[in-house]
Protein backbone atom coordinates (compact mmCIF):
# COMPACT_ATOMS: atom_id res chain seq x y z
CA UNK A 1 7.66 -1.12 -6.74
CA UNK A 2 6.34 -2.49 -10.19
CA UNK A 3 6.02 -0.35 -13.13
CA UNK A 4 2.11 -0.09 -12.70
CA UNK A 5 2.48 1.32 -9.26
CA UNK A 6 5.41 3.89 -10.37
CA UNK A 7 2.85 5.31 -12.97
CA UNK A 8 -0.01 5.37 -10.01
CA UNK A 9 1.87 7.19 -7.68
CA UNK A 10 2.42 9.98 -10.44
CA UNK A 11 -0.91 9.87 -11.67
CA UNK A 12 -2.43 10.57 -8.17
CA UNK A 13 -0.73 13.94 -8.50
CA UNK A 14 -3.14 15.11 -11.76
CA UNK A 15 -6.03 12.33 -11.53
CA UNK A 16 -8.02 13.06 -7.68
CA UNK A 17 -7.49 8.81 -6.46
CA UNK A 18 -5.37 8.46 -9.58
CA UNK A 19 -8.35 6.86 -11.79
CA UNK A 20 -11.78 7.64 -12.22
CA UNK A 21 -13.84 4.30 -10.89
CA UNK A 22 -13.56 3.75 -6.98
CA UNK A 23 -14.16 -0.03 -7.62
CA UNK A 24 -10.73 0.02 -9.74
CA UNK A 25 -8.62 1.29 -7.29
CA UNK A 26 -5.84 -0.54 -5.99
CA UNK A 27 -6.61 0.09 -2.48
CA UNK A 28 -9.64 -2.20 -3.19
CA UNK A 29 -7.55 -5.38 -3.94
CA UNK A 30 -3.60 -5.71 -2.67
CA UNK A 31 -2.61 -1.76 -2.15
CA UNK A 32 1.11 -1.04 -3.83
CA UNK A 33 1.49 -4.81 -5.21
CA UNK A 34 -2.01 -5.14 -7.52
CA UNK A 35 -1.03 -3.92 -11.34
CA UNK A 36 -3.56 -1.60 -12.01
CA UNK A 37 -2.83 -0.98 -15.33
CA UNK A 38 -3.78 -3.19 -18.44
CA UNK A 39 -1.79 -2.90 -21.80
CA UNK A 40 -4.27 -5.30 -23.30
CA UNK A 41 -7.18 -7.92 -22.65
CA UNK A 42 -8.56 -10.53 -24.52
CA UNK A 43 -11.11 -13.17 -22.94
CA UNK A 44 -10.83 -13.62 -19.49
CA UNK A 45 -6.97 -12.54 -19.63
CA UNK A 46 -5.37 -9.22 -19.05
CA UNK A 47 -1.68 -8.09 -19.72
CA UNK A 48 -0.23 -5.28 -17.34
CA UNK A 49 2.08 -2.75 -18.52
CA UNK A 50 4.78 -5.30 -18.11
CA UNK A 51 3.64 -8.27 -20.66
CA UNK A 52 2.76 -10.31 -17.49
CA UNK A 53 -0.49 -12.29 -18.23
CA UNK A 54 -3.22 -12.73 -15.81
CA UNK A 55 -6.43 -14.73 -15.49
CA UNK A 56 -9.13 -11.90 -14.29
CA UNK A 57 -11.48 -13.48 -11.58
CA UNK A 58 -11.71 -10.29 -9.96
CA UNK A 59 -14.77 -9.08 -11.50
CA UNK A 60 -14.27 -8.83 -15.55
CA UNK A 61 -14.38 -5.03 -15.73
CA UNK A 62 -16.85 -4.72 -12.46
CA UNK A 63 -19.08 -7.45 -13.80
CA UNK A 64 -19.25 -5.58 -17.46
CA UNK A 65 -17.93 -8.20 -19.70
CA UNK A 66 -19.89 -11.10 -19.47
CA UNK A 67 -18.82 -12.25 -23.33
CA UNK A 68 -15.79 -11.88 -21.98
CA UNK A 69 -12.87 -8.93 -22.98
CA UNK A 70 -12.67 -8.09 -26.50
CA UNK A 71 -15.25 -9.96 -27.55
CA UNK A 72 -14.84 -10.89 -31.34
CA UNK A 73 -18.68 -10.93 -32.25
CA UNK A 74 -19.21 -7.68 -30.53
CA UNK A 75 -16.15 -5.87 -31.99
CA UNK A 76 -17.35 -6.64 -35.41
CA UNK A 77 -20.30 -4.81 -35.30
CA UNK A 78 -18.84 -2.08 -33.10
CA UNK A 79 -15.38 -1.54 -36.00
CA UNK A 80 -17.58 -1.55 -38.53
CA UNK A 81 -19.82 1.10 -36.57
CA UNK A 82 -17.05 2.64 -36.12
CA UNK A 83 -16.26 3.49 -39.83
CA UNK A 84 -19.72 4.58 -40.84
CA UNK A 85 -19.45 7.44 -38.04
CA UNK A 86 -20.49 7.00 -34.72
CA UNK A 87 -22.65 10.08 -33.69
CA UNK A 88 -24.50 12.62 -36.41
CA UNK A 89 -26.43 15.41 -36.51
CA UNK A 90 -29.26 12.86 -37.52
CA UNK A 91 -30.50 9.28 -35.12
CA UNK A 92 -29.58 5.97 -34.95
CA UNK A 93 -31.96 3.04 -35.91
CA UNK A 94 -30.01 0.72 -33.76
CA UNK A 95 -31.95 2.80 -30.88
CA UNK A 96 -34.97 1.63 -32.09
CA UNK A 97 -33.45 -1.61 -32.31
CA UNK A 98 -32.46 -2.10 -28.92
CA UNK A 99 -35.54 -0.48 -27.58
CA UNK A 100 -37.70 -3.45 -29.34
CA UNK A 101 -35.21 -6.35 -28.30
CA UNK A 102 -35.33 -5.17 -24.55
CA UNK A 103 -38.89 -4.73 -24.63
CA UNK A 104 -39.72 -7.66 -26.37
CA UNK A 105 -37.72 -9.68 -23.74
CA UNK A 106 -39.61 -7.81 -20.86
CA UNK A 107 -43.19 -7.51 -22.16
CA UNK A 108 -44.49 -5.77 -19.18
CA UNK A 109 -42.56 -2.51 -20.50
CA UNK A 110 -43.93 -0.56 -22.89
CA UNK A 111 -41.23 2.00 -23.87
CA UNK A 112 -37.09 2.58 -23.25
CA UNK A 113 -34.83 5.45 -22.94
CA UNK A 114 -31.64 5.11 -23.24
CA UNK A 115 -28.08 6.80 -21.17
CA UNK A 116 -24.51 5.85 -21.19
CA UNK A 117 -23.75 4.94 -17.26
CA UNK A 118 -25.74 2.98 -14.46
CA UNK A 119 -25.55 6.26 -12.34
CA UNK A 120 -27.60 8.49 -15.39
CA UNK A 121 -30.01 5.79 -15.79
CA UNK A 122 -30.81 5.89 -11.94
CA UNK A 123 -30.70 9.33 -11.88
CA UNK A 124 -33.68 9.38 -15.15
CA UNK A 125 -35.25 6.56 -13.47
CA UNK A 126 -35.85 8.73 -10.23
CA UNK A 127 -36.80 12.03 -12.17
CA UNK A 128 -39.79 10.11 -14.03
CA UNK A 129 -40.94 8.76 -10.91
CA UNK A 130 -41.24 11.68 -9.15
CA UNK A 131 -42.55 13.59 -11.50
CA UNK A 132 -45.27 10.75 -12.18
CA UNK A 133 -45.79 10.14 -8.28
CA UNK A 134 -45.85 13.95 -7.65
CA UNK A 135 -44.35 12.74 -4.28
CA UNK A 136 -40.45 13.98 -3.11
CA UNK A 137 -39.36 10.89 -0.48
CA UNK A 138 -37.48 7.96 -1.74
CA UNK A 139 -37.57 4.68 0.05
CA UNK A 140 -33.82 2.32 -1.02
CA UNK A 141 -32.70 -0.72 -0.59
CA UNK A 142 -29.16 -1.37 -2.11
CA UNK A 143 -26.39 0.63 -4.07
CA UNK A 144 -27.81 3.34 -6.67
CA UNK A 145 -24.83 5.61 -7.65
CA UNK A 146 -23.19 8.56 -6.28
CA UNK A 147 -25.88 11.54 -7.04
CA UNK A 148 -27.06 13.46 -4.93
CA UNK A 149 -30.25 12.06 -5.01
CA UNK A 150 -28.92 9.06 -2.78
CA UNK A 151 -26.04 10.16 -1.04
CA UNK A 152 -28.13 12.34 0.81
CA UNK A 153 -29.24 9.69 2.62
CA UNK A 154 -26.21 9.91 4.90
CA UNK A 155 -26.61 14.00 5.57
CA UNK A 156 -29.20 13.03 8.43
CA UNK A 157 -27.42 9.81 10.11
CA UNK A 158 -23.86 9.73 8.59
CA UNK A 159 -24.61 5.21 8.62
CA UNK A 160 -27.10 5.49 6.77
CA UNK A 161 -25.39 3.91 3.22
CA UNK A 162 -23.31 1.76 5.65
CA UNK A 163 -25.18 -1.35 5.10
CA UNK A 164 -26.35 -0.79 1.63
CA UNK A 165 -22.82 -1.46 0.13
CA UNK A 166 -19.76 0.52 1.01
CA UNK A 167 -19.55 2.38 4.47
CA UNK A 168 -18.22 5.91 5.37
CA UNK A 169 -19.26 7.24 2.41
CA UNK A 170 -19.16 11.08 2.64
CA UNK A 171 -22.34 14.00 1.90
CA UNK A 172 -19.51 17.00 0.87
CA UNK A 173 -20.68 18.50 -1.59
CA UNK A 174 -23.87 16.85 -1.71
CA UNK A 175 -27.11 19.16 -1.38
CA UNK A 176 -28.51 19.63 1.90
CA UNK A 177 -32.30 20.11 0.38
CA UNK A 178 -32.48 16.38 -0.01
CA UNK A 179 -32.51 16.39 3.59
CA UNK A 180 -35.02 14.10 5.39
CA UNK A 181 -35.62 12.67 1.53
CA UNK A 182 -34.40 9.42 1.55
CA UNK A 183 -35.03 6.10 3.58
CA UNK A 184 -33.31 3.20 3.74
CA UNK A 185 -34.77 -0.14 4.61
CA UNK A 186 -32.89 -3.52 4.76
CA UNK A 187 -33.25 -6.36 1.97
CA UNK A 188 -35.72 -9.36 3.37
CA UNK A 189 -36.79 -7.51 6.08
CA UNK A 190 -40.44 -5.99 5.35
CA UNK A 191 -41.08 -4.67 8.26
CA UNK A 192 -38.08 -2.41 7.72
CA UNK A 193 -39.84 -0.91 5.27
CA UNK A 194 -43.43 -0.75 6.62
CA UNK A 195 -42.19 1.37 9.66
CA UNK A 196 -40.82 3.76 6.66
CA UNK A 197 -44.09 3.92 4.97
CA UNK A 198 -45.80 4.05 8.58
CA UNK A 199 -43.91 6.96 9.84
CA UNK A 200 -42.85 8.74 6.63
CA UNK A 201 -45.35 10.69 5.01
CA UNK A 202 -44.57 11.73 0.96
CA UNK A 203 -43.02 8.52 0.02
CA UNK A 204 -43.02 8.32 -3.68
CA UNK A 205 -40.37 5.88 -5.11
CA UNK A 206 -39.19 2.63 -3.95
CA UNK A 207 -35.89 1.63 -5.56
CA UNK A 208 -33.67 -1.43 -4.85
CA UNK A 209 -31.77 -4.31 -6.17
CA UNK A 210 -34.37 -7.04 -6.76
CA UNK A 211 -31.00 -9.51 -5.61
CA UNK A 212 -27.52 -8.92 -4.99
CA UNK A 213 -25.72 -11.53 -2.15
CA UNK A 214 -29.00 -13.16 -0.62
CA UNK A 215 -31.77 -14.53 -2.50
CA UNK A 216 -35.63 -13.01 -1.13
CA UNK A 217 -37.07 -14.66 1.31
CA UNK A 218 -40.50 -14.91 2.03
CA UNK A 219 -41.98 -13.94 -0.94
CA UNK A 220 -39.92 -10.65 0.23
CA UNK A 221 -40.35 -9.22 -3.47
CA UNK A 222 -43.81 -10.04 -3.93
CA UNK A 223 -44.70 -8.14 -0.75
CA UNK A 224 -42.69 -4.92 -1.32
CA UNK A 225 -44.14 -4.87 -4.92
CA UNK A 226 -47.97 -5.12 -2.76
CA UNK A 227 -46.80 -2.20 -0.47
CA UNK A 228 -45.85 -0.16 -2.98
CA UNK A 229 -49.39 -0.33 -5.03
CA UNK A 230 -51.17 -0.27 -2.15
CA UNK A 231 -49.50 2.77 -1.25
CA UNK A 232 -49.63 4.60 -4.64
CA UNK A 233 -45.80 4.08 -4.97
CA UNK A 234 -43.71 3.44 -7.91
CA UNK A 235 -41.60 0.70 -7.95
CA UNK A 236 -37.64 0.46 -9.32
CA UNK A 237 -35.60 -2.29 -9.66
CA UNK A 238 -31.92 -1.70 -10.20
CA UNK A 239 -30.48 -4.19 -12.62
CA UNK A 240 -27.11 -2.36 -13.51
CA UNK A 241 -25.25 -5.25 -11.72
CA UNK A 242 -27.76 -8.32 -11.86
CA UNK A 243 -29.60 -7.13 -15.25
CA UNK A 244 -28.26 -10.09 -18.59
CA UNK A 245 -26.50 -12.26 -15.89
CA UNK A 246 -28.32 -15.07 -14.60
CA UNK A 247 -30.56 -15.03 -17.34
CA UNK A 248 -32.08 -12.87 -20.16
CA UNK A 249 -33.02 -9.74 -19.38
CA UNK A 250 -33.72 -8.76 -15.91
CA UNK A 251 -33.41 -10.66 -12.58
CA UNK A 252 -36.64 -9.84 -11.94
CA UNK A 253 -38.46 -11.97 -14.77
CA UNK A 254 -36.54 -14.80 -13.03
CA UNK A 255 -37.69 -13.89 -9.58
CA UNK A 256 -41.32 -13.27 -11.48
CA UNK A 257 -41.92 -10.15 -9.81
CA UNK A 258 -42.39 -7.05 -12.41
CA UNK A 259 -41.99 -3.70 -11.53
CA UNK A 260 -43.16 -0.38 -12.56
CA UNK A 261 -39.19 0.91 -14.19
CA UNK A 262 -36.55 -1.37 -14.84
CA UNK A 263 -33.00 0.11 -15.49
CA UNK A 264 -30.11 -1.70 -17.11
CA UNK A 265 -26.54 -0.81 -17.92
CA UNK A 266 -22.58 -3.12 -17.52
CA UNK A 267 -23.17 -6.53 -18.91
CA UNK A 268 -25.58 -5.48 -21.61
CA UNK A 269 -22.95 -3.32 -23.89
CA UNK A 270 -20.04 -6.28 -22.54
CA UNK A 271 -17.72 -2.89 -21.97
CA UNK A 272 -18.70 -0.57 -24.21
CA UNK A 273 -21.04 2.41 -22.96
CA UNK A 274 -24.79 1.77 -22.40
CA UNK A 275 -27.33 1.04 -19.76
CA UNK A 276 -31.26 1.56 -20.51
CA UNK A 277 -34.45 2.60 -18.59
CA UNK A 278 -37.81 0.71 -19.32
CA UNK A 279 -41.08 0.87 -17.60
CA UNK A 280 -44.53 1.89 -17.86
CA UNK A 281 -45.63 4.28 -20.95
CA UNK A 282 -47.96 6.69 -18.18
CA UNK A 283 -44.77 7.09 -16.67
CA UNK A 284 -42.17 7.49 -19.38
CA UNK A 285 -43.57 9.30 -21.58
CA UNK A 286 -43.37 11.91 -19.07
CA UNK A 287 -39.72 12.68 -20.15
CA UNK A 288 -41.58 14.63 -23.03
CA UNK A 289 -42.44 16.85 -20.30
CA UNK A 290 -39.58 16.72 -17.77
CA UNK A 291 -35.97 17.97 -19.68
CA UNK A 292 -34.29 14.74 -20.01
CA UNK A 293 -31.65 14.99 -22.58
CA UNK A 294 -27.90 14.45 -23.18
CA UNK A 295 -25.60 14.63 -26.95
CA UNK A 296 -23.54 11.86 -26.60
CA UNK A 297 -27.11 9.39 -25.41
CA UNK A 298 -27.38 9.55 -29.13
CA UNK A 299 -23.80 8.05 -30.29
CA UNK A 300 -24.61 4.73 -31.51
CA UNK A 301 -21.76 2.37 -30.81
CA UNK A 302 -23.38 1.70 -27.18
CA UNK A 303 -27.25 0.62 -29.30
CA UNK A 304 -24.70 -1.28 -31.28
CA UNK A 305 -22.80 -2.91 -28.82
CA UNK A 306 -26.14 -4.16 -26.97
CA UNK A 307 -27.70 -5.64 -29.74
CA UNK A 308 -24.91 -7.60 -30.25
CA UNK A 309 -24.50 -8.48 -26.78
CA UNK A 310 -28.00 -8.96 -26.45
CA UNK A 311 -28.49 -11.22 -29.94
CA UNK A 312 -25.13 -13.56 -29.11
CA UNK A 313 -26.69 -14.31 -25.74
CA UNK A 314 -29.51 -15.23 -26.52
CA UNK A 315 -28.19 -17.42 -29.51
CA UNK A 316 -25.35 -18.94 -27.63
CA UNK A 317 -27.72 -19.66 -24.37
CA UNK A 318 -25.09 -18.00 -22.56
CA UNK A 319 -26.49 -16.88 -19.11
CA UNK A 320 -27.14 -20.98 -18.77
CA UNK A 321 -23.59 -20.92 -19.16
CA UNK A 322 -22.53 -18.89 -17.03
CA UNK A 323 -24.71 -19.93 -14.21
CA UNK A 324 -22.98 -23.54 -14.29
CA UNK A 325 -19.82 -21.72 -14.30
CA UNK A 326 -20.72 -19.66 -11.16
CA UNK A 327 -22.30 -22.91 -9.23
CA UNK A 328 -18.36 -24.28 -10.30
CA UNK A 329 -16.97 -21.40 -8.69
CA UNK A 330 -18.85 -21.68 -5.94
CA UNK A 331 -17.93 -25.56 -5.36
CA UNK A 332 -14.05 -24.36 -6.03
CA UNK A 333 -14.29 -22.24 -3.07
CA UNK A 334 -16.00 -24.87 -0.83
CA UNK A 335 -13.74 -27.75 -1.64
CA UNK A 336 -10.52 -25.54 -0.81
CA UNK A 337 -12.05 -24.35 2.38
CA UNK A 338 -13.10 -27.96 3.65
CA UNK A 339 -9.44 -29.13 2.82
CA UNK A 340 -8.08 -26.76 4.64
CA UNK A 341 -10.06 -26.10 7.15
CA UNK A 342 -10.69 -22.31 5.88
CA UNK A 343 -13.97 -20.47 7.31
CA UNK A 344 -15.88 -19.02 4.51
CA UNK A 345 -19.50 -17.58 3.53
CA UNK A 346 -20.44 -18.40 -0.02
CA UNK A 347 -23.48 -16.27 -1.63
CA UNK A 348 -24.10 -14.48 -4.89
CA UNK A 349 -26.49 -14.94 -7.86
CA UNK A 350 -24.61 -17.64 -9.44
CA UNK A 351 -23.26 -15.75 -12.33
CA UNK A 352 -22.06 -13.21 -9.89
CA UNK A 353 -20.87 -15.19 -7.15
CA UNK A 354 -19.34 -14.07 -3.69
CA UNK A 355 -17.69 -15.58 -0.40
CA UNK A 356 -16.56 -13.67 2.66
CA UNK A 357 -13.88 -15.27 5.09
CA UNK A 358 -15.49 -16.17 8.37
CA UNK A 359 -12.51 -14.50 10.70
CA UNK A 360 -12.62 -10.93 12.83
CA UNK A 361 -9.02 -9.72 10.63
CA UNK A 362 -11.21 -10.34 7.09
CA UNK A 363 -9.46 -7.91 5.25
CA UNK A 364 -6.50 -8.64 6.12
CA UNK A 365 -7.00 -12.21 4.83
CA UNK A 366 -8.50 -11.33 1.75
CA UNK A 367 -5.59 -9.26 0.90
CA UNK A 368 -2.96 -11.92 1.59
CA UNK A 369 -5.28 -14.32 -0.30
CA UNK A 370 -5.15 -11.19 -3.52
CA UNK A 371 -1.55 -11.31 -3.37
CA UNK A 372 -0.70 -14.52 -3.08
CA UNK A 373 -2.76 -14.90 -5.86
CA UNK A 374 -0.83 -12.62 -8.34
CA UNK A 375 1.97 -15.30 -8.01
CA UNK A 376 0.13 -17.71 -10.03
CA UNK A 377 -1.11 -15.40 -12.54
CA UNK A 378 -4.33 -14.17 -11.02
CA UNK A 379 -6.40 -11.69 -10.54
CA UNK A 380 -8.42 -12.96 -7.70
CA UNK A 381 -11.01 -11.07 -5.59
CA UNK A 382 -13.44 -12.69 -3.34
CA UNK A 383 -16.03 -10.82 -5.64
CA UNK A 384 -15.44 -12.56 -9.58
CA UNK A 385 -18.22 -12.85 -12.06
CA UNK A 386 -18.77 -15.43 -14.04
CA UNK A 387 -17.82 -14.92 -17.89
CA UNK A 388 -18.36 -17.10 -21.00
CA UNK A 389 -14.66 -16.97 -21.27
CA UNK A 390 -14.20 -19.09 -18.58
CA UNK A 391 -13.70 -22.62 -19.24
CA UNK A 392 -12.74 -26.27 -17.19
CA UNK A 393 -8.84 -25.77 -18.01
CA UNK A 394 -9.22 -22.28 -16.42
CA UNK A 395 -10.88 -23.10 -14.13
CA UNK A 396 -9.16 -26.23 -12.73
CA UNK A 397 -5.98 -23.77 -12.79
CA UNK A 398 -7.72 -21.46 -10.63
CA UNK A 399 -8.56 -24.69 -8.10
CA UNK A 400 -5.18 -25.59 -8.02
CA UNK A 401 -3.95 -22.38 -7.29
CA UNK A 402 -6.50 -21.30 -4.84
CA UNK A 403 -6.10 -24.45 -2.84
CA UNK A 404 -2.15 -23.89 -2.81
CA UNK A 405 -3.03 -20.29 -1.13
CA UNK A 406 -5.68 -21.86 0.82
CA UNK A 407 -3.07 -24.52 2.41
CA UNK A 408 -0.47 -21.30 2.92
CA UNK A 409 -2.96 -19.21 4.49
CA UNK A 410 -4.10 -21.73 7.03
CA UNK A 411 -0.63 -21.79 8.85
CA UNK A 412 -1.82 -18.32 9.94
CA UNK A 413 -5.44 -18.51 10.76
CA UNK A 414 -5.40 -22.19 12.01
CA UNK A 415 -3.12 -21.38 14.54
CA UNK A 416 -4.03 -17.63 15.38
CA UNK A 417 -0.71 -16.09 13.61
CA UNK A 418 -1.02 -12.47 12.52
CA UNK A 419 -1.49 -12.20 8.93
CA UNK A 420 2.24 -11.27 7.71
CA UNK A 421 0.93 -7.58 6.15
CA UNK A 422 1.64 -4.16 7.20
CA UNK A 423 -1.35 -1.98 7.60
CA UNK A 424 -0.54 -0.11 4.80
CA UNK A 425 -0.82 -3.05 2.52
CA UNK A 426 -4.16 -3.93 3.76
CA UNK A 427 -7.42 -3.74 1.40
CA UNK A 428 -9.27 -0.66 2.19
CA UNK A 429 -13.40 -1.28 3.20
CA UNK A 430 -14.54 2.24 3.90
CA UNK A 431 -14.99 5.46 1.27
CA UNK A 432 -11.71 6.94 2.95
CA UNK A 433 -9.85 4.14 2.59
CA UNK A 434 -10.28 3.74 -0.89
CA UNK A 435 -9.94 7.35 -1.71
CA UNK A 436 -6.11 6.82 -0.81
């Protein structure tokens, strides 16, 4: 047992999973081998507690830091922040700031508000639209947080959430007046949605991801966006994971489909706390009516951190970057499968791409894959995101490695061999699993 799992096995005693983030957990990568703990990070390389360097392609701080860790131009502006005094009894300008850059970038907005988390911008994003719609139901697509708001979705059928992102994910706790509230429907499948709107009565929101593993098909976007005026509808898109990726701004401008509110958060702060609703002044404005309001919204380093982010990638042409890197990725993983005769699904946005292994015992080969990794001084998920950090050397290492556990893993999978793992050491893929 390394020092890093010592320290989680204590801290599980005082800290309910032993961290705070579900998507950090080491159940979610190699369970009592992955290091879990960081002592420092700088790039796209992390040091555990033990002054062992890794190369992070396991998701660079779930997809936050798309500068890449400790980003020099960012940390400027934020130290210097920093010294002035980071939250007053009187505002910000750097609020004002950001609100212009992000609605300059998407001009079909008319005003922001601003949070700290993905899961309090949803959670505004929702309140606004209800109280504009004046109508209770929510139709989803996708993974919006862990309020109640959308949890409830699994109090009627406990699969609900299954296909959205993670499965078995639990309603304790979670208020039973939601009931019969919220709907799911499936991404590029319309008519998923049109039975909700056909046989649901009161449906007031729509909220998904405008893309997370599949790109729409069939002008799938274009037609939800025409359901939901021609139903009186608002429409949300949910760019906390997509949103300052691929390009600029929102997914959505790329996909050229606008909708009503917009919300933003990870990548556009690069790690530091921030994420952003925009949309439609009839309906924002509405927060001067509905009590939307939180102290620390109002610390500044977040507005500062953003408009850094913000101004650096769009000087730097950065998301053009990143999307070559991704499309290498992407070719990485298909070369060492081909070699080796490895069955794989590759997806993703570019910047954020993804591959699945093709076999019935997935998990179990993804965690082999995880560990194996670790040997050669990576962090390695079949989940990474694409960071400006990255570059050919790093890359070409990660090739080289991948291939070597590529070539190791197909005495076991070419030849039907178990996977040499005990359950225990297995990646979790449902809520209970994970919770340890």
């Amino acid at each position: 047992m390394n020092k890093s799992q010592k320290i989680l096995k204590s801290a599980k005693k005082i800290i309910p999973g032993g961290n705070q983030l579900l998507s950090k957990r080491s159940e979610m990568f190699a369970p009592n081998v992955w290091p879990t703990y960081f002592s420092k990070a700088k790039g796209c390389e992390i040091w555990d507690l033990e002054n062992r360097k890794y190369f992070d392609f396991a998701g660079m701080g779930v997809t936050a830091c798309l500068l890449g860790y400790a980003d020099n131009f960012v940390n400027k502006r934020v130290k210097a922040t920093i010294d002035k005094a980071s939250l007053t009894t009187l505002n910000s300008v750097d609020e004002i700031k950001l609100a212009k850059k992000l609605l300059k970038i998407h001009n079909w907005a008319d005003m922001a508000k601003f949070s700290k988390s993905g899961g309090e911008a949803c959670l505004v994003a929702i309140r606004l639209a209800r109280a504009y719609s004046n109508k209770q139901n929510i139709a989803f697509c996708g993974y919006h947080g862990w309020h109640d708001w959308y949890l409830a979705a699994n109090l009627n059928n406990k699969k609900n959430l299954d296909n959205q992102l993670l499965p078995g994910l639990s309603t304790l706790g979670v208020s039973k007046s939601y009931s019969n509230s919220l709907f799911p429907f499936l991404y590029n499948d319309i008519d998923s949605l049109k039975k909700i709107l056909i046989k649901k009565n009161n449906i007031g929101i729509i909220i998904m991801e405008p893309m997370r593993f599949t790109e729409p098909k069939n002008d799938f976007l274009k037609k939800v966006k025409i359901l939901a005026k021609r139903n009186n509808i608002i429409l949300i898109f949910d760019e906390i994971t997509t949103g300052f990726k691929d390009n600029l701004g929102g997914l959505h401008l790329k996909l050229n489909v606008t909708p009503d509110i917009a919300i933003f958060g990870k990548a556009m702060g690069n790690g530091f706390p921030i994420s952003a609703v925009i949309g439609k002044k009839k309906i924002m404005s509405l927060s001067n009516k509905s009590f939307i309001s939180s102290t620390m919204w109002t610390e500044q380093i977040g507005f500062v951190a953003a408009n850094a982010t913000i101004e650096k990638l769009e000087k730097n042409k950065i998301n053009k970057k990143n999307v070559r890197t991704g499309l290498k990725i992407k070719k990485i993983w298909k070369d060492c499968s081909r070699k080796n005769n490895i069955k794989i699904k590759v997806g993703g946005i570019n910047s954020l791409p993804l591959f699945k292994f093709d076999y019935k015992n997935e998990q179990a080969i993804t965690t082999f894959m995880t560990k194996k990794m670790l040997d050669y001084n990576f962090l390695a998920s079949t989940y990474p995101a694409a960071t400006a950090s990255y570059n050919d050397k790093i890359l070409n290492k990660y090739a080289r490695a991948l291939n070597n556990v590529f070539f190791e893993l197909s005495k076991y999978v070419n030849f039907n061999k178990k996977i040499p793992l005990k359950k225990k050491d297995i990646k979790g893929s449902k809520f209970g699993r994970l919770n340890g």
